[in-house]
Protein backbone atom coordinates (compact mmCIF):
# COMPACT_ATOMS: atom_id res chain seq x y z
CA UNK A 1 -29.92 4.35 -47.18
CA UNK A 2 -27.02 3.45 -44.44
CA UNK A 3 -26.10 5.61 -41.59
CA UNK A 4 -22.21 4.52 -42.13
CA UNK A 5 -20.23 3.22 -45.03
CA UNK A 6 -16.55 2.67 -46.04
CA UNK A 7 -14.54 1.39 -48.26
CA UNK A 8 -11.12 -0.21 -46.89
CA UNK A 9 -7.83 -1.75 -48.40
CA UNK A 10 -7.37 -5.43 -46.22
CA UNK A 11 -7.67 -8.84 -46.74
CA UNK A 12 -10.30 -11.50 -46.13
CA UNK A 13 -9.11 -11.95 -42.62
CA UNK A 14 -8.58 -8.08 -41.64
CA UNK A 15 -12.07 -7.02 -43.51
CA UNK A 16 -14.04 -9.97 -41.69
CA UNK A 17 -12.41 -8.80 -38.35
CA UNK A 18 -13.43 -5.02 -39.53
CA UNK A 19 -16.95 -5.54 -40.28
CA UNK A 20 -17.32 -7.66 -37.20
CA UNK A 21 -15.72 -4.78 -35.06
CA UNK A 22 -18.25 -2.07 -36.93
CA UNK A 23 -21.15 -4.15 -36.47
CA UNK A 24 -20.64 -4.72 -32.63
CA UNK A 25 -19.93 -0.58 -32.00
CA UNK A 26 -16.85 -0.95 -31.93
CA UNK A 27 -13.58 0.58 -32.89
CA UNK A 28 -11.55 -1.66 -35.44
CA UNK A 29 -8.49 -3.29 -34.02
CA UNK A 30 -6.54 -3.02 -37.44
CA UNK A 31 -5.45 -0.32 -39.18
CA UNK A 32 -6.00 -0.10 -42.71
CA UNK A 33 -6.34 2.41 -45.73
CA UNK A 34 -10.28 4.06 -45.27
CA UNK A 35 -12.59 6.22 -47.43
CA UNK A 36 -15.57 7.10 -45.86
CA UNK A 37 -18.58 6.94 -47.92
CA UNK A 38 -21.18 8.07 -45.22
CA UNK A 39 -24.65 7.32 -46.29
CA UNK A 40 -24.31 5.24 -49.19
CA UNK A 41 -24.92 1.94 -49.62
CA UNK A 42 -24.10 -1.30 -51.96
CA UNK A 43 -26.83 -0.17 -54.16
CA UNK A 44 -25.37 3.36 -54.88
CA UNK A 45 -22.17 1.81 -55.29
CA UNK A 46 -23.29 -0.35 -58.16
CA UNK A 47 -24.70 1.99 -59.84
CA UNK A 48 -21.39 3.99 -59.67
CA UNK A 49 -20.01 0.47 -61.23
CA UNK A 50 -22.56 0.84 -63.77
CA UNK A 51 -21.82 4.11 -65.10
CA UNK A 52 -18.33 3.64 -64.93
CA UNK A 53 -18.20 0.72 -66.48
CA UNK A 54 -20.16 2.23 -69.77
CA UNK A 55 -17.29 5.10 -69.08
CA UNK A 56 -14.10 3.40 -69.66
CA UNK A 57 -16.14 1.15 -72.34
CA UNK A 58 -15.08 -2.06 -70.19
CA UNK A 59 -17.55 -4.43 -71.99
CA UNK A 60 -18.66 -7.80 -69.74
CA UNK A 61 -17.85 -6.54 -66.34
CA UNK A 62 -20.18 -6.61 -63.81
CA UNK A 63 -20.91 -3.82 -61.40
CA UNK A 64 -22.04 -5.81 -58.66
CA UNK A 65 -20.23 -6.10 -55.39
CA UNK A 66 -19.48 -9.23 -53.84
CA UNK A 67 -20.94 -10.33 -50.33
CA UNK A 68 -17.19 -11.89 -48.43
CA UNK A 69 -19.45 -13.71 -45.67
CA UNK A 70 -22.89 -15.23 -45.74
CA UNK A 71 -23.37 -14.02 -41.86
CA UNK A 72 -22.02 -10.35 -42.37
CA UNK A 73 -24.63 -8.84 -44.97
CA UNK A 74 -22.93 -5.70 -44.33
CA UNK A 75 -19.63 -6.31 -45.61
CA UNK A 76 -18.70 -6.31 -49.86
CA UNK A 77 -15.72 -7.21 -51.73
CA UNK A 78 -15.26 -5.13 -54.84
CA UNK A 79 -14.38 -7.53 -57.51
CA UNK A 80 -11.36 -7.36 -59.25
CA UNK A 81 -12.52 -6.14 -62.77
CA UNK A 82 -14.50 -3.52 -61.46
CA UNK A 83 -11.63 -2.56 -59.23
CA UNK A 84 -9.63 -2.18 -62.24
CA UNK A 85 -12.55 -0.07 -63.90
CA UNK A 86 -12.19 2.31 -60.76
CA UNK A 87 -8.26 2.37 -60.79
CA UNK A 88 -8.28 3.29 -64.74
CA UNK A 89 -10.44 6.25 -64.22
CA UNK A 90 -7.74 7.82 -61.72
CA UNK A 91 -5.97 9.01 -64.84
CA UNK A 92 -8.35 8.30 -67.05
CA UNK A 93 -7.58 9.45 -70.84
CA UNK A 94 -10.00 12.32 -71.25
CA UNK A 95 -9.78 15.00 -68.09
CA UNK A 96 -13.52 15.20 -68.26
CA UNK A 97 -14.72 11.86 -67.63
CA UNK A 98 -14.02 11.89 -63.69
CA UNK A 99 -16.24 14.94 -64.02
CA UNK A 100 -18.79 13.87 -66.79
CA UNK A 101 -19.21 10.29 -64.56
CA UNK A 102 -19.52 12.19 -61.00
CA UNK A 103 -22.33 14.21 -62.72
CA UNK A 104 -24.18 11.44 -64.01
CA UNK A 105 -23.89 9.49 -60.53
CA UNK A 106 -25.31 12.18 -58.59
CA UNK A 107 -28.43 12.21 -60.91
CA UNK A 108 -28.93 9.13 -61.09
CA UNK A 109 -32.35 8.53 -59.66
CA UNK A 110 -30.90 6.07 -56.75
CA UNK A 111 -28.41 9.33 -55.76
CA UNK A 112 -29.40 12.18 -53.41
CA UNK A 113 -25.99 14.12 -54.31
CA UNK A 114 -25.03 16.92 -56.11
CA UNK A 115 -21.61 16.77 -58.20
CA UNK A 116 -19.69 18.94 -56.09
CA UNK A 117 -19.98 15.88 -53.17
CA UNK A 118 -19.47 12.81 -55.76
CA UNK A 119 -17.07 13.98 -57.81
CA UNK A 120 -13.88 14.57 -54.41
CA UNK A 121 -15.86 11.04 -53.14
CA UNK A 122 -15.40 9.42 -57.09
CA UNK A 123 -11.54 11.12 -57.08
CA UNK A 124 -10.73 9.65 -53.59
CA UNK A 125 -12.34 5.90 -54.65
CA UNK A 126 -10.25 6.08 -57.75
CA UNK A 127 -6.90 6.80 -56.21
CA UNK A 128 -7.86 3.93 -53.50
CA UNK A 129 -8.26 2.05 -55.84
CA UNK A 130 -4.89 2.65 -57.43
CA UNK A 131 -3.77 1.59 -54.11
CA UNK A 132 -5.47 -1.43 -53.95
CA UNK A 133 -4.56 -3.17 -57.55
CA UNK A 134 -0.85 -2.28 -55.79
CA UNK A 135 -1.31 -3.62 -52.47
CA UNK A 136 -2.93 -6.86 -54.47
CA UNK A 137 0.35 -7.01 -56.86
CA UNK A 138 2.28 -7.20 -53.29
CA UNK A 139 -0.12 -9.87 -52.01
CA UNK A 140 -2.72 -11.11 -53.69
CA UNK A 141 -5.04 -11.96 -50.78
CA UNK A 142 -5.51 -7.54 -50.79
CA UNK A 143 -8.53 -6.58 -52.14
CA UNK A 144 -10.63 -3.19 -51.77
CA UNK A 145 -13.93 -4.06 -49.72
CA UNK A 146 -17.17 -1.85 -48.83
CA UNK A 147 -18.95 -1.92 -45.32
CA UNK A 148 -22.39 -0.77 -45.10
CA UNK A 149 -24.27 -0.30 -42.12
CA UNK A 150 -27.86 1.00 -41.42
């Protein structure tokens, strides 16, 4: 499991430049949007994809994160479908579902979580990525990304 993990609103340029910064102990030059996601990794993330993908009934899209850089194995792009997957459960059209998929993410057998962490985490990750469809309408080289770090 990682030690430190984020997602972050940036482009290709900004997110490179990020990871690179992480990686090397340092403090990132650029300022963008963060959610820290301390101790999980792309694995836990998918699985998130996974269930809420089967939760919004989005048939086809893929719940695995893309790697941006064949020399930074730390650094993930969500793609844009599943970004959309995350926005649409922000308000999603049954109250419960934020709830219901927070639950089933903590027990899944990859999690070591307990709803009441997941389901603030799953709340702030949906609103981000609200943000992040809207920061891509504005330019579309934006894109949410995940950094994950042992």
């Amino acid at each position: 499991m990682a030690l430190y993990s984020e997602f972050f609103i940036a482009d290709h340029h900004q997110a490179v430049a990020r990871a690179k910064a992480r990686e090397a102990g340092k403090s990132p030059a650029v300022d963008v949007p963060v959610l820290p996601t301390p101790g999980l990794g792309d694995l836990e993330i998918e699985v998130l994809g996974e269930l809420a993908v089967k939760k919004v009934h989005a048939t086809g899209v893929g719940a695995e994160l893309s790697l941006v850089d064949i020399e930074l194995d730390t650094l993930y792009a969500v793609p844009d479908a599943l970004l959309e997957v995350f926005a649409e459960l922000d308000s999603p059209e049954e109250p419960d579902d934020v709830v219901e998929l927070a639950a089933a993410w903590a027990a899944a057998e990859e999690m070591e979580s307990t709803p009441e962490v997941t389901e603030p985490l799953l709340r702030a990750l949906t609103a981000m990525a609200v943000a992040a469809v809207a920061a891509a309408e504005d330019n579309a080289k934006m894109g949410l990304f995940f950094f994950s770090a042992p």
